[in-house]
N, C-alpha and C. Protein backbone atom coordinates (compact mmCIF):
# COMPACT_ATOMS: atom_id res chain seq x y z
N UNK A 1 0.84 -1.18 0.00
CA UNK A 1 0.00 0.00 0.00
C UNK A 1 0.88 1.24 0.00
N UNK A 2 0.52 2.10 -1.13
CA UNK A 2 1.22 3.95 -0.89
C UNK A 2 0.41 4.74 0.09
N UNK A 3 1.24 5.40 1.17
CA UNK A 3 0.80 6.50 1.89
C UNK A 3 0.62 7.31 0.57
N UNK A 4 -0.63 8.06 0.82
CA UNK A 4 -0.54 9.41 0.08
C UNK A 4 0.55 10.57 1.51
N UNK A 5 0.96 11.30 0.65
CA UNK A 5 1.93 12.35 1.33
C UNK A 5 1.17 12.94 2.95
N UNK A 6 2.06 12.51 3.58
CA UNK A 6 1.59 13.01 5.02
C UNK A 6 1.91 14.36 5.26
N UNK A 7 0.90 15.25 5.32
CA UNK A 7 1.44 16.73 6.19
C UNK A 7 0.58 17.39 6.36
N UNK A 8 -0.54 16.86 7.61
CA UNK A 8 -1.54 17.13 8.39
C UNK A 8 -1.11 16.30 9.75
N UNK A 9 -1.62 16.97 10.98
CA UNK A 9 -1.30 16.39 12.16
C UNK A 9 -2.84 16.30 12.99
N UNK A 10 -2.58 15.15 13.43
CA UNK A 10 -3.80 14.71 14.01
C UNK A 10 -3.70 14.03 15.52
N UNK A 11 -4.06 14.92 16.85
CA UNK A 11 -3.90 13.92 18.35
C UNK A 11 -4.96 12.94 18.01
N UNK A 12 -4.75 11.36 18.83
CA UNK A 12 -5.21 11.04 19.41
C UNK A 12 -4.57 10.24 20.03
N UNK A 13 -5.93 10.14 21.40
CA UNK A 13 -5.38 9.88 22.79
C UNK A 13 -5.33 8.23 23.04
N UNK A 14 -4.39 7.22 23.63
CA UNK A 14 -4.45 5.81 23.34
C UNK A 14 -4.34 5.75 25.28
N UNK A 15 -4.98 4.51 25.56
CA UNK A 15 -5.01 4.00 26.84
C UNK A 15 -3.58 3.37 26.80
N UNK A 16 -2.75 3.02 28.21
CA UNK A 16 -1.48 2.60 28.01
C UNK A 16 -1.50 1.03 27.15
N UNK A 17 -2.93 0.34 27.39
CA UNK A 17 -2.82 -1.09 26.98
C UNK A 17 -2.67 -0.77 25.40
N UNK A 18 -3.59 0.33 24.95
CA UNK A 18 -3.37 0.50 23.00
C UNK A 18 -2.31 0.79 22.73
N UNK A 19 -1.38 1.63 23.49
CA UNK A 19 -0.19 2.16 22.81
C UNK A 19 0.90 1.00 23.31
N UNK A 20 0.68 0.25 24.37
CA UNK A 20 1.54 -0.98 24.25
C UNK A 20 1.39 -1.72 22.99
N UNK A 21 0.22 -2.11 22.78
CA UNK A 21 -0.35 -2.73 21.54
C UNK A 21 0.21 -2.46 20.51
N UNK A 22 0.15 -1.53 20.19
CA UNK A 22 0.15 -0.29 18.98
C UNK A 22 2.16 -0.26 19.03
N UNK A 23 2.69 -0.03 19.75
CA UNK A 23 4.00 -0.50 19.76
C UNK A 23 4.46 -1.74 19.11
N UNK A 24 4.17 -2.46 20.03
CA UNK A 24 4.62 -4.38 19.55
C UNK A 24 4.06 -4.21 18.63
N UNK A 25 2.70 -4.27 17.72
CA UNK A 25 2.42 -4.92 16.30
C UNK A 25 3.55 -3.98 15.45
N UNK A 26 3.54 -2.73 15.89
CA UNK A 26 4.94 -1.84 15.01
C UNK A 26 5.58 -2.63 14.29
N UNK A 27 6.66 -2.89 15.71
CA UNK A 27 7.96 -3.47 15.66
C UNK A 27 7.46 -4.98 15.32
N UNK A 28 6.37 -5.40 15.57
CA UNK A 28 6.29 -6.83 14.59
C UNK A 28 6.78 -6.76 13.17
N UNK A 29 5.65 -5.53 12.52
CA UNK A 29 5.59 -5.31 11.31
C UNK A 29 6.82 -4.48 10.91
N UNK A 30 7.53 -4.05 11.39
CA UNK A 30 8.66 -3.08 10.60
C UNK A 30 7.89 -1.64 10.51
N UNK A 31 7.88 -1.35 10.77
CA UNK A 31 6.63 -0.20 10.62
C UNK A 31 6.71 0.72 12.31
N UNK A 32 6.52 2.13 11.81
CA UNK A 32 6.51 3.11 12.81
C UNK A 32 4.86 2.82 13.28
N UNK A 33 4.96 3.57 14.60
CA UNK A 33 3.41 3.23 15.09
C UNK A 33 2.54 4.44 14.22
N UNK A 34 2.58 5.24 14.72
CA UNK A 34 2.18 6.23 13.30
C UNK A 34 1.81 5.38 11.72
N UNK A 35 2.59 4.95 11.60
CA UNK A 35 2.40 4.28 10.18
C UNK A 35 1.28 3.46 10.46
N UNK A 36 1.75 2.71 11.16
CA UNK A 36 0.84 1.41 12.03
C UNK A 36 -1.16 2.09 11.60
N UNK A 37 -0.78 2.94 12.62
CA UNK A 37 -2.22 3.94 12.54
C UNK A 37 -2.96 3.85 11.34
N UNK A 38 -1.92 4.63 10.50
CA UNK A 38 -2.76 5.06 9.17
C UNK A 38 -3.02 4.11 8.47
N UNK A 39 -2.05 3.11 8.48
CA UNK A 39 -2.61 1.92 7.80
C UNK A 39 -4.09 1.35 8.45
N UNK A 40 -4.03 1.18 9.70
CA UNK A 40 -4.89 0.53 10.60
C UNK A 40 -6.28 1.25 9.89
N UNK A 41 -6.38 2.19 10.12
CA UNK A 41 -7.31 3.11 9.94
C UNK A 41 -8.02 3.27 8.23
N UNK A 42 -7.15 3.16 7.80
CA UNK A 42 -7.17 2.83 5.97
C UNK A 42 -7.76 1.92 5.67
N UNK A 43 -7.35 0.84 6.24
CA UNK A 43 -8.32 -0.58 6.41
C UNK A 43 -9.21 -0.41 6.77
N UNK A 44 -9.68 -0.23 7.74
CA UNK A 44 -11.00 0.10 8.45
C UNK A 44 -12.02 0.51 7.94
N UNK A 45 -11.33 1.81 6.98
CA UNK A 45 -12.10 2.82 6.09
C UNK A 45 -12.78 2.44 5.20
N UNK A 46 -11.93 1.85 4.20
CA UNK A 46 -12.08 1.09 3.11
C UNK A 46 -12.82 -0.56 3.16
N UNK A 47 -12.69 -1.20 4.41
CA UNK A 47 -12.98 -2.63 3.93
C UNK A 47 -14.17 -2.73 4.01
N UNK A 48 -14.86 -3.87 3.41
CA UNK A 48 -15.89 -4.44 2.89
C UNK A 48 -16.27 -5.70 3.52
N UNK A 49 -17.47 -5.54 4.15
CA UNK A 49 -18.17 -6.48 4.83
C UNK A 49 -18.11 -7.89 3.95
N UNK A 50 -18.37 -8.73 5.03
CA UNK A 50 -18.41 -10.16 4.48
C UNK A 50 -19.77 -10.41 3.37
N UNK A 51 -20.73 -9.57 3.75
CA UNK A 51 -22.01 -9.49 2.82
C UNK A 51 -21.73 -8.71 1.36
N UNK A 52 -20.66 -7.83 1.23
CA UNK A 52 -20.10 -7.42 0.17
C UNK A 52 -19.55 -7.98 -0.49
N UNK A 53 -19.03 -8.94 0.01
CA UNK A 53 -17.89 -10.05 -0.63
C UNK A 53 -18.80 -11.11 -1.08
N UNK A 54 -19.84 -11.74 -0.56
CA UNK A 54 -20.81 -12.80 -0.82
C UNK A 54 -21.68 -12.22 -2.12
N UNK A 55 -21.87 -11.20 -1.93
CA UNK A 55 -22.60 -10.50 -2.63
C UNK A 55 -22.32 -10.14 -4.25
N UNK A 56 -20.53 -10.02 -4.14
CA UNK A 56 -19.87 -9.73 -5.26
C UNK A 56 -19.82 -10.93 -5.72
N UNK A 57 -19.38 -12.19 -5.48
CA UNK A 57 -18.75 -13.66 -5.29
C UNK A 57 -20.04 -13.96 -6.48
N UNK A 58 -21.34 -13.67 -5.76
CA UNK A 58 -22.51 -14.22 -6.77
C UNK A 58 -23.22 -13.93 -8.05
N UNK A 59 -22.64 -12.77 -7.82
CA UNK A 59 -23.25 -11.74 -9.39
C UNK A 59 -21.66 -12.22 -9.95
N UNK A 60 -20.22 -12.37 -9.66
CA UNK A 60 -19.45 -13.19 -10.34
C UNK A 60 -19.42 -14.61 -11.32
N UNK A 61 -20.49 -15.05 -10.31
CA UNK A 61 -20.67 -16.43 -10.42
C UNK A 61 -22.30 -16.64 -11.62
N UNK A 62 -22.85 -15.59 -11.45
CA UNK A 62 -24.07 -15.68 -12.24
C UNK A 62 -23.54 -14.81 -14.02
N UNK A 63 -22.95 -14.03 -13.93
CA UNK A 63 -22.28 -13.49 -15.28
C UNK A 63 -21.20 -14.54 -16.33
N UNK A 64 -20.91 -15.40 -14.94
CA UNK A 64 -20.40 -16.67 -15.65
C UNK A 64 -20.78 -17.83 -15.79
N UNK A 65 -21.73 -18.09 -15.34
CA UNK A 65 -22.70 -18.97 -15.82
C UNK A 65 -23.65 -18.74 -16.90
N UNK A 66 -23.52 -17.19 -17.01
CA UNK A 66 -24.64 -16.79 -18.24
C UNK A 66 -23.67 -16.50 -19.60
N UNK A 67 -22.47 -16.88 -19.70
CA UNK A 67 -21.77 -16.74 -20.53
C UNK A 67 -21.75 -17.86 -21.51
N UNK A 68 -21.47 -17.56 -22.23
CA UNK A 68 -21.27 -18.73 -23.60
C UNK A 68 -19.74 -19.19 -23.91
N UNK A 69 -19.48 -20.50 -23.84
CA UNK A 69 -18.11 -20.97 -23.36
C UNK A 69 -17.54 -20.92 -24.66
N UNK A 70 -18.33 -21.07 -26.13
CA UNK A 70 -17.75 -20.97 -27.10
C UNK A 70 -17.20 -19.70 -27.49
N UNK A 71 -18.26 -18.36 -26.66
CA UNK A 71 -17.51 -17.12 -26.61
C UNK A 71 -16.37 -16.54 -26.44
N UNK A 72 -15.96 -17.07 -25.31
CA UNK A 72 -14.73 -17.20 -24.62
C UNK A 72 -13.48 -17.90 -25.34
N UNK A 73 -13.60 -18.73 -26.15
CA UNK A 73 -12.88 -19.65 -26.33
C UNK A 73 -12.33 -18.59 -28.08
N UNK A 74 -13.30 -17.84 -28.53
CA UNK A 74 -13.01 -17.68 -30.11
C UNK A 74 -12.11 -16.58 -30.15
């Protein structure tokens, strides 16, 4: 994933157990906690429920079943 360019500043406040947290997965990942964040948060933003995914999976599955195999093939 690309950060878009960081240069806005934003507090927020973490209980000592999150910012322990928020530390270790860091240094799990190679990754500043900051980074950690924005990624964390990016995800969050962006992801797509399991009903989105089922949902996509079947209109996948019905566009290819309504296809013509000789179509494909010419």
């Amino acid at each position: 994933m690309i950060l878009a360019k960081v240069d806005k500043r934003f507090t927020i406040l973490f209980s000592d157990e999150e910012l322990q947290l928020l530390k270790h997965q860091a240094d799990v990942r190679g990754l500043s906690s900051s980074e950690l964040a924005r990624v964390a948060i990016q995800n969050e933003i962006t992801k797509k429920t399991n009903y989105d995914r089922i949902t996509a999976l079947r209109r996948i599955r019905s566009l290819a079943s309504n296809m013509d195999i000789s179509e494909s093939e010419s």
